[in-house]
Protein backbone atom coordinates (compact mmCIF):
# COMPACT_ATOMS: atom_id res chain seq x y z
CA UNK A 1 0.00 0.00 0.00
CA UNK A 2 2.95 2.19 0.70
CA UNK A 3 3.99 2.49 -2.85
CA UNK A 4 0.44 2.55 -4.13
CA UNK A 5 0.62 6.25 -1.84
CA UNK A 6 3.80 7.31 -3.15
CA UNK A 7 2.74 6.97 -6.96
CA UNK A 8 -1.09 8.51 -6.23
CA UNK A 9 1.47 11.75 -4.85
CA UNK A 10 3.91 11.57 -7.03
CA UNK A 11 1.82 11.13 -10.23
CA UNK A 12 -1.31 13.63 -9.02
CA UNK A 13 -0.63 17.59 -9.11
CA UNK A 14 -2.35 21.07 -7.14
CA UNK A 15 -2.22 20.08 -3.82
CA UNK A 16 -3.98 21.98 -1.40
CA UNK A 17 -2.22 23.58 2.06
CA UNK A 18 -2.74 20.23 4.62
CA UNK A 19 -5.20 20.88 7.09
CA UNK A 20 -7.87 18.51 9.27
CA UNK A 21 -11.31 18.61 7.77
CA UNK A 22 -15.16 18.17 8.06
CA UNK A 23 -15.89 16.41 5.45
CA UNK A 24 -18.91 14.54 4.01
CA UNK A 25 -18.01 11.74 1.81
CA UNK A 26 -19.98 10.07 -0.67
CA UNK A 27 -19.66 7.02 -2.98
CA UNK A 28 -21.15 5.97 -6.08
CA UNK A 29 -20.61 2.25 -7.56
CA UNK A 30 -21.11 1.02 -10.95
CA UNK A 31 -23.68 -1.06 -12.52
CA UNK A 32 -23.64 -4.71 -10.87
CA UNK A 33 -24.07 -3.38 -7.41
CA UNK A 34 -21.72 -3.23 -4.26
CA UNK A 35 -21.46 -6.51 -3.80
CA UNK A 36 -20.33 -7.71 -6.79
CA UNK A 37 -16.94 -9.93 -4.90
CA UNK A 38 -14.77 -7.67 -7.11
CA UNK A 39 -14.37 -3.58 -8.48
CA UNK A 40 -17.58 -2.42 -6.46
CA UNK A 41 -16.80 -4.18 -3.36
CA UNK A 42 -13.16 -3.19 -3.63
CA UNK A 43 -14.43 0.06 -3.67
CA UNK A 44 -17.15 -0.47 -1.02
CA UNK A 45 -13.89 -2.12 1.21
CA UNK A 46 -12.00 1.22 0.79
CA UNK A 47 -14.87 2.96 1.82
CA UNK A 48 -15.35 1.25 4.73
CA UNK A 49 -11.45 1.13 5.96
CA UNK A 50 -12.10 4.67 6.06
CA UNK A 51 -15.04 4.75 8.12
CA UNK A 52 -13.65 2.17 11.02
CA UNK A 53 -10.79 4.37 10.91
CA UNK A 54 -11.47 8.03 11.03
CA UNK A 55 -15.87 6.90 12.70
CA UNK A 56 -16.50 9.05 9.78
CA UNK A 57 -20.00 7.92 8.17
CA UNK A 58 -20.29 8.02 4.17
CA UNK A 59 -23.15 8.41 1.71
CA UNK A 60 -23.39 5.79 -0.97
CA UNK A 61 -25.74 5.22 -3.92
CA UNK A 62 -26.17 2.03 -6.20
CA UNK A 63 -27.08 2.90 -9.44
CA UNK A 64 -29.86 0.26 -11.43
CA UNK A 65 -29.40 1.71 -15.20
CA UNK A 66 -26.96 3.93 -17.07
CA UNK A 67 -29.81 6.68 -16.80
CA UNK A 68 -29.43 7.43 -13.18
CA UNK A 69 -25.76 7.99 -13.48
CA UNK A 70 -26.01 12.05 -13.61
CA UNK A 71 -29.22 12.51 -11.14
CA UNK A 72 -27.03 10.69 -8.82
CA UNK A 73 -24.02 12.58 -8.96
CA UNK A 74 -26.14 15.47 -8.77
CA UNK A 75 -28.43 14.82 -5.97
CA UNK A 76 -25.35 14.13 -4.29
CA UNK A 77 -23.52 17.38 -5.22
CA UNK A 78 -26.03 19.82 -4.24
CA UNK A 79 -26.33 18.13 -0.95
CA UNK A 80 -23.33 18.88 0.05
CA UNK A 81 -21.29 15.72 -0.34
CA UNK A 82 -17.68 16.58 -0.13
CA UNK A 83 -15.58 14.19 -1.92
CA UNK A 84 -17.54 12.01 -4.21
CA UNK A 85 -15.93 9.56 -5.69
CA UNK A 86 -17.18 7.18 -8.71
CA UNK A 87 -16.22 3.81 -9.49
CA UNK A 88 -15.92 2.76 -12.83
CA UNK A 89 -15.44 4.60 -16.42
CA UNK A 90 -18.91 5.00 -16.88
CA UNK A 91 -19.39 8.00 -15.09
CA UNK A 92 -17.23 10.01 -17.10
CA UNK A 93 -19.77 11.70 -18.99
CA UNK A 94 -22.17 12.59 -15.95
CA UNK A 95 -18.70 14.05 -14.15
CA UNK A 96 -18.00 16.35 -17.24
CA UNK A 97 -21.53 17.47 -16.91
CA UNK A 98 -21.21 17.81 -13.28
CA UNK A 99 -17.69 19.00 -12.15
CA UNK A 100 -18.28 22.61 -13.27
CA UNK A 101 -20.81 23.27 -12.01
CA UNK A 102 -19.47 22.26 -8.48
CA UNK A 103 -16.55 24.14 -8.24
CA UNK A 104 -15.64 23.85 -4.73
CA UNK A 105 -16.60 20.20 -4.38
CA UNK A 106 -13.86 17.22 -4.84
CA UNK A 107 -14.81 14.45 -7.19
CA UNK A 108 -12.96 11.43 -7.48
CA UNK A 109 -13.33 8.75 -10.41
CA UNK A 110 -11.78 5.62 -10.95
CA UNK A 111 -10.85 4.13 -14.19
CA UNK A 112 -11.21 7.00 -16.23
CA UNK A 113 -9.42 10.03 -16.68
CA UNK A 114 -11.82 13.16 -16.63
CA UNK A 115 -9.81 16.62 -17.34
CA UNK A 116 -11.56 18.53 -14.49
CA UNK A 117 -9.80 21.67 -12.32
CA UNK A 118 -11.79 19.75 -9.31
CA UNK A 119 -11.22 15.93 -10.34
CA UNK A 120 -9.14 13.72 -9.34
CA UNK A 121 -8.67 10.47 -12.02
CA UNK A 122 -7.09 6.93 -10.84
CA UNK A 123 -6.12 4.77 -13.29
CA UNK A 124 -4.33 1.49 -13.65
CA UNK A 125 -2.12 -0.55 -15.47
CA UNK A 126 -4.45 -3.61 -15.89
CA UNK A 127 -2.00 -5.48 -18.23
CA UNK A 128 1.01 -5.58 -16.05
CA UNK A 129 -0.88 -7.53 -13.63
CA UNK A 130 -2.78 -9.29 -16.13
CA UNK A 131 0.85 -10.28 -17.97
CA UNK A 132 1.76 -11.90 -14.31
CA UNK A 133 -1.30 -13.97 -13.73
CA UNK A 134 -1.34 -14.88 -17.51
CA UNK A 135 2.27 -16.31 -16.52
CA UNK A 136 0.84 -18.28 -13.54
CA UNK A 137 -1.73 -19.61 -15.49
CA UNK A 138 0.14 -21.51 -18.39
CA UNK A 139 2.95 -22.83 -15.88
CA UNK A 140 -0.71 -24.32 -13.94
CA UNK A 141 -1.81 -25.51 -17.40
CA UNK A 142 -1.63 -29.45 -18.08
CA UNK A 143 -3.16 -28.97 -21.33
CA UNK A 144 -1.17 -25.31 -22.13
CA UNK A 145 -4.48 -24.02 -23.17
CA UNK A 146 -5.76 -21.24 -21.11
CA UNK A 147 -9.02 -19.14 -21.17
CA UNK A 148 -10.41 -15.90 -20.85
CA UNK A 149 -13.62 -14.68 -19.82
CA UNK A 150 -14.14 -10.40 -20.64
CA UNK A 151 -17.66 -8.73 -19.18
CA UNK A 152 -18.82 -6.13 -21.45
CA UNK A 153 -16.50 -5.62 -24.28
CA UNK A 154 -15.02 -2.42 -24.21
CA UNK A 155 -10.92 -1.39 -24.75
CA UNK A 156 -10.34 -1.64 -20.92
CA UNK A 157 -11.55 -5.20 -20.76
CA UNK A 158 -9.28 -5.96 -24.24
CA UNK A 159 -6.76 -4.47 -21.96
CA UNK A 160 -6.49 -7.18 -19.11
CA UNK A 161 -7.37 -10.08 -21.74
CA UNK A 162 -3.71 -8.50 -23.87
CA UNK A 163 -1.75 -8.28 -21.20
CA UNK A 164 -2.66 -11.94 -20.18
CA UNK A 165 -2.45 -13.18 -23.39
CA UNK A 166 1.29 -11.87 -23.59
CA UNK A 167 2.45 -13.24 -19.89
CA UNK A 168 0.39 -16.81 -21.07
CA UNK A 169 2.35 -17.52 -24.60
CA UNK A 170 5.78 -16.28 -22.92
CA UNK A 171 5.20 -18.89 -20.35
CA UNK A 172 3.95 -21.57 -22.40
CA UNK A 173 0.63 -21.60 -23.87
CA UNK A 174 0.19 -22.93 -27.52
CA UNK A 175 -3.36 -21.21 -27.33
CA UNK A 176 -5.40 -18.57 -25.71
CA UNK A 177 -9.13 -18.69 -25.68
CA UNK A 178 -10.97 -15.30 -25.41
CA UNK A 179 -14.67 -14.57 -24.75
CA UNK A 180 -16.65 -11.99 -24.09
CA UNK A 181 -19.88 -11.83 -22.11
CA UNK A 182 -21.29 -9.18 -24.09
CA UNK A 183 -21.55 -5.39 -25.40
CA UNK A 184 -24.02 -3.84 -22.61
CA UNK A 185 -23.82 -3.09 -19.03
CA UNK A 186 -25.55 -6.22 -18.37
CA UNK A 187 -22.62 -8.34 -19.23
CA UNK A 188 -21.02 -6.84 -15.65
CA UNK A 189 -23.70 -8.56 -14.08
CA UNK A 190 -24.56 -12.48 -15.89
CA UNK A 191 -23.20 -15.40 -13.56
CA UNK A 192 -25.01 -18.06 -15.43
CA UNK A 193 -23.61 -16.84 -18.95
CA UNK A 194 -20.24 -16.70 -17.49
CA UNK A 195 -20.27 -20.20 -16.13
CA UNK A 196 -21.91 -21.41 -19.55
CA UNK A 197 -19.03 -19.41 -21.59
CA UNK A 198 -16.24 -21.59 -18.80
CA UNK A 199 -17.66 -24.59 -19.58
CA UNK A 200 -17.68 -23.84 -23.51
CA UNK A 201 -13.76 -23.05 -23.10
CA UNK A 202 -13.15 -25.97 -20.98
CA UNK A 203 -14.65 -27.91 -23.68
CA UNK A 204 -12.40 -26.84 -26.44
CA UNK A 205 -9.13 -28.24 -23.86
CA UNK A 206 -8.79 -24.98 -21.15
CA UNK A 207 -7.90 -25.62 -17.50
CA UNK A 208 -7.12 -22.20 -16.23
CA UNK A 209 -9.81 -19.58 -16.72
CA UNK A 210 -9.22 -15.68 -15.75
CA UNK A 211 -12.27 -13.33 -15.44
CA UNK A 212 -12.77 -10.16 -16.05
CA UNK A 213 -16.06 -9.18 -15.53
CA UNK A 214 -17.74 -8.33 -12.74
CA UNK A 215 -20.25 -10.01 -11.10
CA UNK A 216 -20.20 -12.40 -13.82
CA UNK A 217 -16.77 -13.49 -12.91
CA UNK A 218 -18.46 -15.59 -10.33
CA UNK A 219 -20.10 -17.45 -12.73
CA UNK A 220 -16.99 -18.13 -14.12
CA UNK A 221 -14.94 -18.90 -11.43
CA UNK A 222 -17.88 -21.56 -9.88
CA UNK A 223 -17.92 -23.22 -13.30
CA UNK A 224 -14.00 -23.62 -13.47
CA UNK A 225 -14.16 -25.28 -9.67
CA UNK A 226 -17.54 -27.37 -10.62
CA UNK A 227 -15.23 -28.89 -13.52
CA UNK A 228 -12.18 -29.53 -11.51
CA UNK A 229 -10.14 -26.87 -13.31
CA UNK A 230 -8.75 -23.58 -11.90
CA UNK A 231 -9.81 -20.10 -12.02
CA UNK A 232 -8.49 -16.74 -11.61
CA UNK A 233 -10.32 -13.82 -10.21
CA UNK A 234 -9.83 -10.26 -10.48
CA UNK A 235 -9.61 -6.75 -9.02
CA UNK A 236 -10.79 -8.01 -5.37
CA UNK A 237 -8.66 -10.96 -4.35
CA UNK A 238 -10.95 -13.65 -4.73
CA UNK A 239 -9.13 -16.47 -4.08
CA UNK A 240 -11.67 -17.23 -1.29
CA UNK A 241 -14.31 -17.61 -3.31
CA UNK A 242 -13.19 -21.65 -4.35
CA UNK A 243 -10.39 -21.97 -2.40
CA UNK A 244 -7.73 -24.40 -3.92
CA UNK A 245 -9.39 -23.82 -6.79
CA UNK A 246 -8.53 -20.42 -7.40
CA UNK A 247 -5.32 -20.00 -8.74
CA UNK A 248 -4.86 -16.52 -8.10
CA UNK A 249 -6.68 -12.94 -8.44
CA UNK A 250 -4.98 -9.82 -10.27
CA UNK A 251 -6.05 -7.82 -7.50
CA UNK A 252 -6.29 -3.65 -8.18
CA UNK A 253 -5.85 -1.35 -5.72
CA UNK A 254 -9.26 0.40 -6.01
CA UNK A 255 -9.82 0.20 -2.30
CA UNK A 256 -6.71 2.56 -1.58
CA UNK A 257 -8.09 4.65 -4.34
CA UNK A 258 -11.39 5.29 -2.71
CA UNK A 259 -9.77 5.72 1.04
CA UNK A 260 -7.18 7.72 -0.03
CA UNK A 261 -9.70 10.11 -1.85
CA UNK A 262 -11.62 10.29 1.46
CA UNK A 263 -8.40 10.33 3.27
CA UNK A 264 -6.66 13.17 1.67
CA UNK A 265 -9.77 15.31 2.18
CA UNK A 266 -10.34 14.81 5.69
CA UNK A 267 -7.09 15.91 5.82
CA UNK A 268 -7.64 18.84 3.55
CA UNK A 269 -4.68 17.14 1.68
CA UNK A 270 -6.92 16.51 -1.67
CA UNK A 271 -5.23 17.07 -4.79
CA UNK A 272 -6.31 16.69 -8.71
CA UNK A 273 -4.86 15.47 -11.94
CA UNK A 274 -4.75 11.88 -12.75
CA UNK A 275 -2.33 8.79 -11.61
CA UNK A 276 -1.45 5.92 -13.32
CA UNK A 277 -0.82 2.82 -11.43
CA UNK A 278 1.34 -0.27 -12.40
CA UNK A 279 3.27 -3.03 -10.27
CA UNK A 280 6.21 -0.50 -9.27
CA UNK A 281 3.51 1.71 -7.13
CA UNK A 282 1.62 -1.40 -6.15
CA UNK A 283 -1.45 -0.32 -7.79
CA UNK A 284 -2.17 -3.84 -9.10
CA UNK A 285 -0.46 -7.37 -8.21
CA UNK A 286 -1.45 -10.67 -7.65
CA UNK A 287 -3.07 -12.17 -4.80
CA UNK A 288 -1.40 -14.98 -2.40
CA UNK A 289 -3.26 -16.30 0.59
CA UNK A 290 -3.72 -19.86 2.45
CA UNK A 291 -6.50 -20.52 -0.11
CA UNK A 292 -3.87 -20.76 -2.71
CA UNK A 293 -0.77 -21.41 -0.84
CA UNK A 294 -1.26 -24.93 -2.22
CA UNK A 295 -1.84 -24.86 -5.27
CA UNK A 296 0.87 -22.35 -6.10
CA UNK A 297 3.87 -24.04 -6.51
CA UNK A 298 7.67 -22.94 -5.45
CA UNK A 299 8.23 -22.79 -9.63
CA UNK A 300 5.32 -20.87 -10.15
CA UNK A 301 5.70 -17.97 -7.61
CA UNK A 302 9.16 -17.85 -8.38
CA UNK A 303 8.40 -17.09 -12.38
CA UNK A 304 5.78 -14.71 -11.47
CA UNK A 305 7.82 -12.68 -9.03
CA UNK A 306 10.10 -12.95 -11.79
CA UNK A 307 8.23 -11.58 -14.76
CA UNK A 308 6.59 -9.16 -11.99
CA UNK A 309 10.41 -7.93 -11.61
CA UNK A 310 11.08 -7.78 -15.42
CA UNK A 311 7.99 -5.40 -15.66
CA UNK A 312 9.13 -2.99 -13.01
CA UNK A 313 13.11 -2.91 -13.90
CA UNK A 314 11.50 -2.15 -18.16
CA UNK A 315 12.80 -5.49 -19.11
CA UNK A 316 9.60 -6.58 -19.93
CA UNK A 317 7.18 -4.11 -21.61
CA UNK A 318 3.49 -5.44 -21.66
CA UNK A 319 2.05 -4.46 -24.66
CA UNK A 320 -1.20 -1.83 -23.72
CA UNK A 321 -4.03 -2.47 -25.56
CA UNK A 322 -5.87 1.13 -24.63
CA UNK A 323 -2.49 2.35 -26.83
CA UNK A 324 -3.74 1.33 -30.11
CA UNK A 325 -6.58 -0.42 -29.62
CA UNK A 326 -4.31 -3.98 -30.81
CA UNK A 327 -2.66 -7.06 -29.22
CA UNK A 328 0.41 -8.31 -30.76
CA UNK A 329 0.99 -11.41 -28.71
């Protein structure tokens, strides 16, 4: 987490004089709700750190439809929420709308960059992590074919599936299967679709699956367990979920983006610009716990702290798909 602090300064700009705070935080998740066991309830974790920390309450909001996005923010603004930060990409539109016409109120958004005088942006560099579990997942392989399983496809999404791709075939893999769940919101959201695009993949010879997708990537993960094969989760470490079945999570730090936001303004440290976060400011990584410990093997760890070294030193440079929109791998 330390590092994750020192890039989010380092990388961010217009800091304001330090000085303790009243402040009256707010939160706003994406579509697939809170409790989604990955990006919502990472950000719904930060949220709370925050609270059993400082015993400062915060407002939150779960949006149903894409339609509510810019009431929300609003009802929220010109209460006098102060920050309000947004997970997910989605609410970059509704924050252009919104910003300027708050002036003096901090908004935070995740995933997105939103060129604001009041907005803070967190971003991360999905591949990097995605390129270490892809790694992990082809020296796991029996069969060297590995799968992925996208939510909605969109760029960012292409993103983690590149980067994995890339760590897979330098590790191994003779093939990489990739689905997506679909080209709507809903696809954040679709368990049963992402179990029945698992089994699909298992059927054409995969035995390590890696979601990216939400809600749906518990779907995915169930299906992988339910067929004896492994999965790996995402954003939230979700290793927990089928333990010693999971291989592994590529967790991202969107918890520490959230308390930080709420942080920094408590402690009228809040500053704006935008931060991009990679494995050297531990902004993504993967996940190791005793519901992997197992199933990890000396080898493995050892190649991904490896490649995970490569990344940082510039040895390795993971192709990013948001670049050019293309994956050479």
């Amino acid at each position: 987490m330390k590092r994750f602090l020192i890039g989010l300064a380092a990388a961010t700009a217009l800091t304001i004089p330090a000085f303790a705070q009243d402040i009256a935080p707010a939160i706003i998740y994406d579509l697939g709700g809170k409790f989604d066991k990955s990006f919502n309830e990472a950000a719904y974790n930060g949220a709370e750190q925050f609270k059993e920390e400082t015993g400062i309450e915060y407002k939150e909001f779960e949006i149903q439809n894409d339609a509510q996005r810019e009431q929300a923010l609003l009802r929220f603004a010109e209460g006098g929420q102060n920050p309000i930060v947004m997970a997910g990409f989605s609410w970059a539109a509704a924050l252009e709308k919104v910003a300027p016409q708050f002036p003096e109120t901090d908004f935070a958004i995740i995933d997105m960059v939103v060129e604001q005088p009041n907005v803070r942006s967190v971003v991360f560099k999905e591949h990097e992590g995605s390129y270490v579990v892809g790694v992990m997942a082809a020296m796991a392989s029996e069969s060297k074919v590995v799968g992925f399983v996208g939510g909605m496809d969109i760029p960012l999404i292409r993103k983690f599936g590149c980067g994995y791709v890339g760590g897979a075939k330098a590790a191994g893999a003779t093939r990489v299967i990739e689905n997506m769940t679909g080209d709507t919101p809903a696809a954040w959201n679709d368990p049963t679709k992402g179990g029945e695009i698992t089994r699909s993949q298992i059927d054409q010879g995969a035995d390590v699956i890696y979601a990216a997708a939400g809600g749906t990537g518990v779907g995915v993960l169930q299906a992988a367990a339910d067929a004896g094969k492994l999965g790996i989760g995402v954003d939230s470490n979700q290793n927990m979920l089928q333990p010693g079945k999971v291989l592994t999570s590529m967790v991202k730090r969107v918890d520490t983006a959230v308390y930080q936001a709420f942080m920094d303004a408590k402690n009228g440290k809040f500053s704006y610009g935008f931060s991009n976060l990679g494995l050297a400011e531990g902004g993504v990584d993967y996940a190791m716990d005793e519901n992997n410990e197992e199933i990890v093997t000396d080898e493995i760890e050892a190649a991904a702290e490896k490649a995970k070294a490569d990344i940082i030193s510039g040895e390795i440079e993971v192709h990013d798909y948001m670049s050019d929109n293309s994956c050479p791998y």
